[in-house]
PDB file of N, CA and C in Angstrom:
ATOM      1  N   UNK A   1      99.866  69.561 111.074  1.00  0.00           N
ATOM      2  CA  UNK A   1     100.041  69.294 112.492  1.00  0.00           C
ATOM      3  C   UNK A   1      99.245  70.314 113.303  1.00  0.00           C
ATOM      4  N   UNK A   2      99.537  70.107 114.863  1.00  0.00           N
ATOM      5  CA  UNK A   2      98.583  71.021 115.221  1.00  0.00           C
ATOM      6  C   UNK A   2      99.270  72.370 115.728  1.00  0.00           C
ATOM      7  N   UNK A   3     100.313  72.169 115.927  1.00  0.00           N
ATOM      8  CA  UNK A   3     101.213  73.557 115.580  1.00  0.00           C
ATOM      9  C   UNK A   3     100.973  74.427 114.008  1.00  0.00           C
ATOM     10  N   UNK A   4     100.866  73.909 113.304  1.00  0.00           N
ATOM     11  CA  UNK A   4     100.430  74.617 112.051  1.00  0.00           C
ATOM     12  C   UNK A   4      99.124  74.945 112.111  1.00  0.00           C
ATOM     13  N   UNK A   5      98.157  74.446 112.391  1.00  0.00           N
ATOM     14  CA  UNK A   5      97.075  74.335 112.620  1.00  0.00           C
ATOM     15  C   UNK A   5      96.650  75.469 113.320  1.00  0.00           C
ATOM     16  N   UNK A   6      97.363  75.977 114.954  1.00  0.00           N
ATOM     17  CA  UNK A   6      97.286  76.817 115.621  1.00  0.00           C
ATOM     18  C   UNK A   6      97.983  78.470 115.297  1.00  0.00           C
ATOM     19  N   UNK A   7      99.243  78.019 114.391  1.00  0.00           N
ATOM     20  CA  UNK A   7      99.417  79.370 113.536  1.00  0.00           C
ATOM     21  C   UNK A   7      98.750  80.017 112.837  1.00  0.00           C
ATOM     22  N   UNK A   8      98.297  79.251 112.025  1.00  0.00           N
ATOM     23  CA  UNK A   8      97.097  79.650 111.084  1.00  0.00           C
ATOM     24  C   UNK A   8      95.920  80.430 111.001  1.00  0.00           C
ATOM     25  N   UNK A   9      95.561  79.586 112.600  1.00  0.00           N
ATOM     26  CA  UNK A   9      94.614  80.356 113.143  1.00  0.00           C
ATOM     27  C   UNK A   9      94.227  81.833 113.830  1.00  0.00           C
ATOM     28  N   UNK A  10      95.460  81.621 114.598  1.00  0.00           N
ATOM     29  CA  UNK A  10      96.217  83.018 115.245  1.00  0.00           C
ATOM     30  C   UNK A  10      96.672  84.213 113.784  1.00  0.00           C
ATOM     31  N   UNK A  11      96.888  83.234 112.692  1.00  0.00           N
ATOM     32  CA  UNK A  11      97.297  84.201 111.568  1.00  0.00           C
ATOM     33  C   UNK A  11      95.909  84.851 111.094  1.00  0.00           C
ATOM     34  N   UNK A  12      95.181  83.900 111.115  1.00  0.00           N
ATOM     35  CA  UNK A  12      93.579  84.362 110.503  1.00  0.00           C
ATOM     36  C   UNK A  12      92.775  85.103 111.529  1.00  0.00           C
ATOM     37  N   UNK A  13      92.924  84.720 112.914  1.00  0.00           N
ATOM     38  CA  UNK A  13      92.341  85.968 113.656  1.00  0.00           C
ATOM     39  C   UNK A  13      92.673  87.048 113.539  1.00  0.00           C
ATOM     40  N   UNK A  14      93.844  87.824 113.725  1.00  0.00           N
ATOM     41  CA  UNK A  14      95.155  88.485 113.759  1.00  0.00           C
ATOM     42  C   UNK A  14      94.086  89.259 112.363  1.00  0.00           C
ATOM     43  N   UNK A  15      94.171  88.962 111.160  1.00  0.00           N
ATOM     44  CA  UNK A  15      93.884  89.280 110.208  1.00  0.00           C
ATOM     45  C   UNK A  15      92.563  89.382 110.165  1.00  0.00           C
ATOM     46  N   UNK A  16      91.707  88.962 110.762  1.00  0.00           N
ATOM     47  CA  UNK A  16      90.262  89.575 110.538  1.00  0.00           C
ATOM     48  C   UNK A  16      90.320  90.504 111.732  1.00  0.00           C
ATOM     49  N   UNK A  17      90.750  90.741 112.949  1.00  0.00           N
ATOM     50  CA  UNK A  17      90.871  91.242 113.807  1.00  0.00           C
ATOM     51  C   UNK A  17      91.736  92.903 113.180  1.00  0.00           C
ATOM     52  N   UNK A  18      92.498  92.840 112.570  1.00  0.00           N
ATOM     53  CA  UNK A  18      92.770  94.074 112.132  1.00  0.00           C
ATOM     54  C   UNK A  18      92.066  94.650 111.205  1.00  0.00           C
ATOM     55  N   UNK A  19      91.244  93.648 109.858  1.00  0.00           N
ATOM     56  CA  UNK A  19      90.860  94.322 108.766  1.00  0.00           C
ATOM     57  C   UNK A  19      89.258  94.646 109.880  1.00  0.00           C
ATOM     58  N   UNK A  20      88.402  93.985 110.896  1.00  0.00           N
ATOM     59  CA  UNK A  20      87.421  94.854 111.686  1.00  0.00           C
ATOM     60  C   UNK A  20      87.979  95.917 112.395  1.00  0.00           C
ATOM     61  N   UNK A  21      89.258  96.147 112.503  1.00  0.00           N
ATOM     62  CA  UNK A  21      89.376  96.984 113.977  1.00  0.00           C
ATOM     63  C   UNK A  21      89.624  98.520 112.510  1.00  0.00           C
ATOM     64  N   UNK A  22      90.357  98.384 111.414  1.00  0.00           N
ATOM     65  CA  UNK A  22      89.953  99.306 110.592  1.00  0.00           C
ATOM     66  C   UNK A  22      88.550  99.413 109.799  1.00  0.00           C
ATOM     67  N   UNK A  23      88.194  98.524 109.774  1.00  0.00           N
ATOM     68  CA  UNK A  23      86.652  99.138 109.371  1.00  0.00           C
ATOM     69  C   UNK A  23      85.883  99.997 109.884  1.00  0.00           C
ATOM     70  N   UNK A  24      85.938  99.042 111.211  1.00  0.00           N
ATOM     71  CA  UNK A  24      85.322 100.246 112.649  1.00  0.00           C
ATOM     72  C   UNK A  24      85.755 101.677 112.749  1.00  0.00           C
ATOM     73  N   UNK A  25      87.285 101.693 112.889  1.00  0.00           N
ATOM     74  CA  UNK A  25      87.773 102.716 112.783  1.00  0.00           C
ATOM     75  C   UNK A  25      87.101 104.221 111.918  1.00  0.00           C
ATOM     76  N   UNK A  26      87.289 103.523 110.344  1.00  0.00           N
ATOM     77  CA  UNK A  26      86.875 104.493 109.097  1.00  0.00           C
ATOM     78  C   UNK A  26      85.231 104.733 109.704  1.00  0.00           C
ATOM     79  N   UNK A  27      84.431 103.991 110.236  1.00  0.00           N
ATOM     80  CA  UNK A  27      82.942 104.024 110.146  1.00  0.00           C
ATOM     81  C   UNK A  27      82.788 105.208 111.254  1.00  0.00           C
ATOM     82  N   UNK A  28      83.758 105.306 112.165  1.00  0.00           N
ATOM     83  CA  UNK A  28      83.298 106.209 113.518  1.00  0.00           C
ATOM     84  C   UNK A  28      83.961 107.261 112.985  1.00  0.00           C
ATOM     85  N   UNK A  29      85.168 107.302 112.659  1.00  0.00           N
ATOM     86  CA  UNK A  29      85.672 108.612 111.896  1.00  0.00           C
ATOM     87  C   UNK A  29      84.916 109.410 110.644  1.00  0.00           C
ATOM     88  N   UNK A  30      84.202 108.749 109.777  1.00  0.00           N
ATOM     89  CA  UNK A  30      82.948 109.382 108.626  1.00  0.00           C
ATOM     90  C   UNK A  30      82.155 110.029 109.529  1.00  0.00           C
ATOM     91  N   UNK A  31      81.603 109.271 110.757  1.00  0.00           N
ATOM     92  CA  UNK A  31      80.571 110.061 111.192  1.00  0.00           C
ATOM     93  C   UNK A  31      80.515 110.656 111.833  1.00  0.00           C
ATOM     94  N   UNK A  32      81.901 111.337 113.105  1.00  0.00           N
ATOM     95  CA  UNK A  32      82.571 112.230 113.330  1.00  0.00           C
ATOM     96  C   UNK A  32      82.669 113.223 112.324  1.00  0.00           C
ATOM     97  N   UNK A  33      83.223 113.120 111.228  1.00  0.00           N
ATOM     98  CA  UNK A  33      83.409 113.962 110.490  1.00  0.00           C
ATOM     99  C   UNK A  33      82.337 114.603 109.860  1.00  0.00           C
ATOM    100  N   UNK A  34      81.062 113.477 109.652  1.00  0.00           N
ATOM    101  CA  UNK A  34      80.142 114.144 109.097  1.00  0.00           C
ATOM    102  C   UNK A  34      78.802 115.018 110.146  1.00  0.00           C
ATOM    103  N   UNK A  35      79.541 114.828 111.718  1.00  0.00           N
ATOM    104  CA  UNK A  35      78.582 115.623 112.549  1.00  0.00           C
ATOM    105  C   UNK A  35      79.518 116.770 112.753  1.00  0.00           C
ATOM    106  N   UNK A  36      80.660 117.021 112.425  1.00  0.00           N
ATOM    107  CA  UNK A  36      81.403 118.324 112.659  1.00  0.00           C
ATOM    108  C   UNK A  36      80.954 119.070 111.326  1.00  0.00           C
ATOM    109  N   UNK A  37      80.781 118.827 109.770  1.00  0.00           N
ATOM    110  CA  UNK A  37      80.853 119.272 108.682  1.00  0.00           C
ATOM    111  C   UNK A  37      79.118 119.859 109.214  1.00  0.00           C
ATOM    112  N   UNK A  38      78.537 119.269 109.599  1.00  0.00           N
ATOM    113  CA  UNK A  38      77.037 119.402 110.267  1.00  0.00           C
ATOM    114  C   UNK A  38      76.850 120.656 111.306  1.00  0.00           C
ATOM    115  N   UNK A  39      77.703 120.462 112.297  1.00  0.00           N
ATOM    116  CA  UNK A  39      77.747 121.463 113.114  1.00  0.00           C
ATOM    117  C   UNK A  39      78.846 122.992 112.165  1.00  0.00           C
ATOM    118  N   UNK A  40      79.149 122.931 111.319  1.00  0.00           N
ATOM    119  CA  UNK A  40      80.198 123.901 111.010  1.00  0.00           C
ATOM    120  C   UNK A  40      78.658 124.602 110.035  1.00  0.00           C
ATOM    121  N   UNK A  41      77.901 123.487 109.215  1.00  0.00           N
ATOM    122  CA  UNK A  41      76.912 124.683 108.442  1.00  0.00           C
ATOM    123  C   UNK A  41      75.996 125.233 109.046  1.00  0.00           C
ATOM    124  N   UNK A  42      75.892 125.332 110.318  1.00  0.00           N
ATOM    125  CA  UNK A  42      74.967 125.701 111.183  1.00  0.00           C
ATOM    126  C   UNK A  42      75.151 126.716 112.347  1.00  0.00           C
ATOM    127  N   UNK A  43      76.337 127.150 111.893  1.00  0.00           N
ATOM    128  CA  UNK A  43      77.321 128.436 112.700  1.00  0.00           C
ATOM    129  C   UNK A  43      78.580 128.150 113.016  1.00  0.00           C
ATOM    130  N   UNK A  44      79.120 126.573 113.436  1.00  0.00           N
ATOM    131  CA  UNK A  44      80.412 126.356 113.616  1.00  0.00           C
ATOM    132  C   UNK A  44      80.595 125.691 115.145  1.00  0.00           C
ATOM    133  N   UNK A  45      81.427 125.788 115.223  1.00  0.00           N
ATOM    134  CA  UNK A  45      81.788 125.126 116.970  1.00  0.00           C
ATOM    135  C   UNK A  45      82.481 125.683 117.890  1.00  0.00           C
ATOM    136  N   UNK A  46      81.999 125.285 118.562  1.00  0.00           N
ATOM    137  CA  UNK A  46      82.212 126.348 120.282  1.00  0.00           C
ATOM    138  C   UNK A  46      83.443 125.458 120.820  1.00  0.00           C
ATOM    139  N   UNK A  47      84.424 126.214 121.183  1.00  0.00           N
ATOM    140  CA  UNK A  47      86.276 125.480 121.589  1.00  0.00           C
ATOM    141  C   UNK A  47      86.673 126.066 122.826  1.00  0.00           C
ATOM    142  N   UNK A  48      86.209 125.359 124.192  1.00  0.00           N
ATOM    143  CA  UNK A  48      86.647 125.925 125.577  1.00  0.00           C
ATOM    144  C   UNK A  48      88.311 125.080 125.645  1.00  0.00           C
ATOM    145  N   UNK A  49      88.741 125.866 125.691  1.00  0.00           N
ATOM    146  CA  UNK A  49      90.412 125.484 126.253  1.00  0.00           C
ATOM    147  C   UNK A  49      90.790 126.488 127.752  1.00  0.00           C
ATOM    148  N   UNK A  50      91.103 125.403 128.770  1.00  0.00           N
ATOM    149  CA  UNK A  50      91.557 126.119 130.089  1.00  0.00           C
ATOM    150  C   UNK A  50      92.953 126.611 130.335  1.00  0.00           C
ATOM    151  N   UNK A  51      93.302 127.432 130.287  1.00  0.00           N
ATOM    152  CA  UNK A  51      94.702 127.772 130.405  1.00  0.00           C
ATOM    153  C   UNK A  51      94.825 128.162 131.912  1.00  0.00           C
ATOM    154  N   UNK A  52      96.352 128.687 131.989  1.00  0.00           N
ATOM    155  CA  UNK A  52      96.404 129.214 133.685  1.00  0.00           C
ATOM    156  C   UNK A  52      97.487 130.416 133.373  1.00  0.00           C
ATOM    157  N   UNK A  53      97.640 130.680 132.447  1.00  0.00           N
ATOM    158  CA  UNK A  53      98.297 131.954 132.335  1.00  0.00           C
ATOM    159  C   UNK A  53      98.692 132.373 130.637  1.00  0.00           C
ATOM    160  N   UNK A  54      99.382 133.620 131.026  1.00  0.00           N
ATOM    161  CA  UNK A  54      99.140 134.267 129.639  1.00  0.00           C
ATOM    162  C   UNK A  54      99.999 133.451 128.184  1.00  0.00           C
ATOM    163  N   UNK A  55     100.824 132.844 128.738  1.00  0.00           N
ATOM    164  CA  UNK A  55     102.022 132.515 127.678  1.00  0.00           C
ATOM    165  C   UNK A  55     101.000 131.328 127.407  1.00  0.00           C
ATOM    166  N   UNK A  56     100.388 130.424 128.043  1.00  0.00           N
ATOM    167  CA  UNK A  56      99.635 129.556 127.518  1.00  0.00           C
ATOM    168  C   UNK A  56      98.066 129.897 126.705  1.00  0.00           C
ATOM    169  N   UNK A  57      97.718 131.234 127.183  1.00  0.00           N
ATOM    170  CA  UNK A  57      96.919 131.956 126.519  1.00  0.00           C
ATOM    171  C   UNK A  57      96.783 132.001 124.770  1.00  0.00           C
ATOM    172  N   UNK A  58      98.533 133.002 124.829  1.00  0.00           N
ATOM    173  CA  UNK A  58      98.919 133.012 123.204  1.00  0.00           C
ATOM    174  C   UNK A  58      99.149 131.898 122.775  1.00  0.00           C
ATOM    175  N   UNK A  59      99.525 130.663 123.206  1.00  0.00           N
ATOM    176  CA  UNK A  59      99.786 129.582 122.795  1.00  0.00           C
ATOM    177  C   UNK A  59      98.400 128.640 122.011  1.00  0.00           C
ATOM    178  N   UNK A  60      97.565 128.997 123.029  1.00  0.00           N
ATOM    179  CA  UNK A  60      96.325 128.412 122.603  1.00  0.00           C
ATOM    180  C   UNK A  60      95.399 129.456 121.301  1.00  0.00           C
ATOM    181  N   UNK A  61      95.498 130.688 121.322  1.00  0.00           N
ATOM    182  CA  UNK A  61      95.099 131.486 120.601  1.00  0.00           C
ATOM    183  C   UNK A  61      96.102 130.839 118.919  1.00  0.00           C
ATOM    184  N   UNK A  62      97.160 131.107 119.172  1.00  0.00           N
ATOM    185  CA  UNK A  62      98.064 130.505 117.815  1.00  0.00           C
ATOM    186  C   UNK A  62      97.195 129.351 117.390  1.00  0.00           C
ATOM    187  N   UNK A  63      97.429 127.936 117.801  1.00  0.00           N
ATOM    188  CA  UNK A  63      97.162 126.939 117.589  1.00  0.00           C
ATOM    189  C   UNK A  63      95.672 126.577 116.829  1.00  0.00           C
ATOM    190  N   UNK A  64      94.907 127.707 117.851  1.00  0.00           N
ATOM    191  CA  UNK A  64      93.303 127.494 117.207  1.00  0.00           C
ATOM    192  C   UNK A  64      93.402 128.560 115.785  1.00  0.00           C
ATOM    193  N   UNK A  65      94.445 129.441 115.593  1.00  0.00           N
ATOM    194  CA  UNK A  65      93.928 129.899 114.424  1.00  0.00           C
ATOM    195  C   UNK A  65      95.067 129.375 112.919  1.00  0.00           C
ATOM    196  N   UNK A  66      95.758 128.507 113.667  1.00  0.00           N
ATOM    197  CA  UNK A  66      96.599 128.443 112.093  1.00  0.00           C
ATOM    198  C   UNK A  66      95.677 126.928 112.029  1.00  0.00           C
ATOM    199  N   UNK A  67      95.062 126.524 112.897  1.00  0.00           N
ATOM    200  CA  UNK A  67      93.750 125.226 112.218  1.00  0.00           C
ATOM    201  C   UNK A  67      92.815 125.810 111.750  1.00  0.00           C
ATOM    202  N   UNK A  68      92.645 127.301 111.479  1.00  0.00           N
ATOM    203  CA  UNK A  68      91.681 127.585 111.082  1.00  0.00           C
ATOM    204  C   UNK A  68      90.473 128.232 111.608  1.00  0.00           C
ATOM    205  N   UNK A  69      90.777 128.817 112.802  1.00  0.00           N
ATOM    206  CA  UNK A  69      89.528 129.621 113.753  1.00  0.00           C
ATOM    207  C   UNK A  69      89.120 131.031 112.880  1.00  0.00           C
ATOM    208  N   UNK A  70      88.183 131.477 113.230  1.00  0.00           N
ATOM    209  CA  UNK A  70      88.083 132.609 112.469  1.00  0.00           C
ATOM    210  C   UNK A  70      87.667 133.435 113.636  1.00  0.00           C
ATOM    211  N   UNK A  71      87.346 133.104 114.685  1.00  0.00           N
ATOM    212  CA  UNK A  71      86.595 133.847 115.842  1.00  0.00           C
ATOM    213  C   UNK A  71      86.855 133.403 117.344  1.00  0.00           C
ATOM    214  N   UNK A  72      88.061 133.840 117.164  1.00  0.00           N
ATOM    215  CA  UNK A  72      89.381 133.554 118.638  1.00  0.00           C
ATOM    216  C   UNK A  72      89.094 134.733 119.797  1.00  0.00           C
ATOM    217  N   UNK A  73      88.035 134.114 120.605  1.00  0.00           N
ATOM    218  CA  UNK A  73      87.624 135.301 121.672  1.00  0.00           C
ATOM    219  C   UNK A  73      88.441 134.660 122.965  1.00  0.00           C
ATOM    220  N   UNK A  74      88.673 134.955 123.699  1.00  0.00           N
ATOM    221  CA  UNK A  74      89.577 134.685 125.109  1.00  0.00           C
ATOM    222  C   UNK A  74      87.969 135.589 126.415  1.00  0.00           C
ATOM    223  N   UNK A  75      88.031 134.449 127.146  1.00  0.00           N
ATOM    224  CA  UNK A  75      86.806 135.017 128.377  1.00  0.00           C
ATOM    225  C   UNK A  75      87.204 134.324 129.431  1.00  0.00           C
ATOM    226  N   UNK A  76      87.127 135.601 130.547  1.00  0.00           N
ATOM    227  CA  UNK A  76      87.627 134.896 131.373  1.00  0.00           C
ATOM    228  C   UNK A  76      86.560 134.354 132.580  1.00  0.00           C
ATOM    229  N   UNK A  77      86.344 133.555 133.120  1.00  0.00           N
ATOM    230  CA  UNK A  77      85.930 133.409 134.039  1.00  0.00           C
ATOM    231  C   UNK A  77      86.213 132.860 135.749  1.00  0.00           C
ATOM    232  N   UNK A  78      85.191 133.162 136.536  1.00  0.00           N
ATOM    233  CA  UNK A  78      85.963 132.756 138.175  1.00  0.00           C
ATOM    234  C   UNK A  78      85.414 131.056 138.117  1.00  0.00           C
ATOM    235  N   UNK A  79      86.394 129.735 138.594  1.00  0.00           N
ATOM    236  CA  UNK A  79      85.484 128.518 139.088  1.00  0.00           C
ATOM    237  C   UNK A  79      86.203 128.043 140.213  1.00  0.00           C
ATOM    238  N   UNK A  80      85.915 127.491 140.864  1.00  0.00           N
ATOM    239  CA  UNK A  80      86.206 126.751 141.954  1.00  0.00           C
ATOM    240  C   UNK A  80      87.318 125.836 141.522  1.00  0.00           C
ATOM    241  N   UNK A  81      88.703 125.527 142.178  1.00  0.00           N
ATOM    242  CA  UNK A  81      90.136 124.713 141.882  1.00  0.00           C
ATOM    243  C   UNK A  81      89.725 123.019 142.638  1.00  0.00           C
ATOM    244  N   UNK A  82      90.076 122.714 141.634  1.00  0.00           N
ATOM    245  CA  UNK A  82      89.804 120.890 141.876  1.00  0.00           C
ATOM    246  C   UNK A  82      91.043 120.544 141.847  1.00  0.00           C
ATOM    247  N   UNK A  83      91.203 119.408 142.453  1.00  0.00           N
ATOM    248  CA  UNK A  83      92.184 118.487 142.657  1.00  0.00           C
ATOM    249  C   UNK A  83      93.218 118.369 141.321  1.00  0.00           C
ATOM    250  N   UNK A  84      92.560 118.574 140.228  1.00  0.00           N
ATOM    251  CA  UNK A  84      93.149 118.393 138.579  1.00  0.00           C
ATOM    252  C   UNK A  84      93.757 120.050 138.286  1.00  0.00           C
ATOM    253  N   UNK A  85      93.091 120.439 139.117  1.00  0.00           N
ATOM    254  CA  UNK A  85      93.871 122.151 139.005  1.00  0.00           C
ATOM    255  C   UNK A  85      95.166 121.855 139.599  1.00  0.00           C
ATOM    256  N   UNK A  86      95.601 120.873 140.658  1.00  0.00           N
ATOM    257  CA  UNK A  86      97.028 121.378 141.162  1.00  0.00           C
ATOM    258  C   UNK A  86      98.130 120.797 140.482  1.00  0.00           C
ATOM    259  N   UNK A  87      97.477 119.765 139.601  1.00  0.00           N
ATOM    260  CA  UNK A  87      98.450 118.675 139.087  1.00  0.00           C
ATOM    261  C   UNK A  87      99.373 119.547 137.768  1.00  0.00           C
ATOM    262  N   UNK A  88     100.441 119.512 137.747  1.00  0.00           N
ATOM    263  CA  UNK A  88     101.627 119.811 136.627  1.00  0.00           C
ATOM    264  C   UNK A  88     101.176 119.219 135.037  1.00  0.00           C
ATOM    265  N   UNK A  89     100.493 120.361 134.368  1.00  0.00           N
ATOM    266  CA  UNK A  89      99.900 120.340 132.716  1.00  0.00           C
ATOM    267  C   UNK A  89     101.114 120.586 131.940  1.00  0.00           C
ATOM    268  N   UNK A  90     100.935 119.934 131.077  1.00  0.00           N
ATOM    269  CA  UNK A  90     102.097 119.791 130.058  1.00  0.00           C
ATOM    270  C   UNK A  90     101.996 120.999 129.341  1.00  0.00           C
TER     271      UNK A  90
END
């Protein structure tokens, strides 16, 4: 019938629609991974995190080194406060 007909179909999109949306997935994640493994033999990677005070300071210092930082420098600098500066950061 064409109720069966239309399940089927929806079942078979549904199903090629997930087994592309993981293919895609794995293909952008390899090559992510293989431009970070890229950038790491070539000195490593540069990690700006903005904080607004000290407790978020140590917080961010922790985090980058139990992933593994080896070279946790803190710098401070002056910039101009934008609209995204006043908003409440988690």
């Amino acid at each position: 019938t064409t109720l069966q007909a239309l399940a089927a179909a929806l079942l078979g999109g549904s199903l090629v629609g997930s087994i592309g949306y993981y293919g895609l997935k794995n293909f952008f994640e390899r090559q992510r991974s293989r431009k970070v493994r890229a950038q790491d033999l070539v000195g490593g990677l540069i990690v700006w995190v903005q904080i607004h005070n000290t407790e978020q300071e140590e917080r961010a210092q922790r985090i980058l080194k139990k992933q593994g930082a080896t070279a946790v420098r803190v710098h401070e600098i002056e910039r101009q406060k934008t609209s995204r500066d006043v908003l409440p950061i988690p």
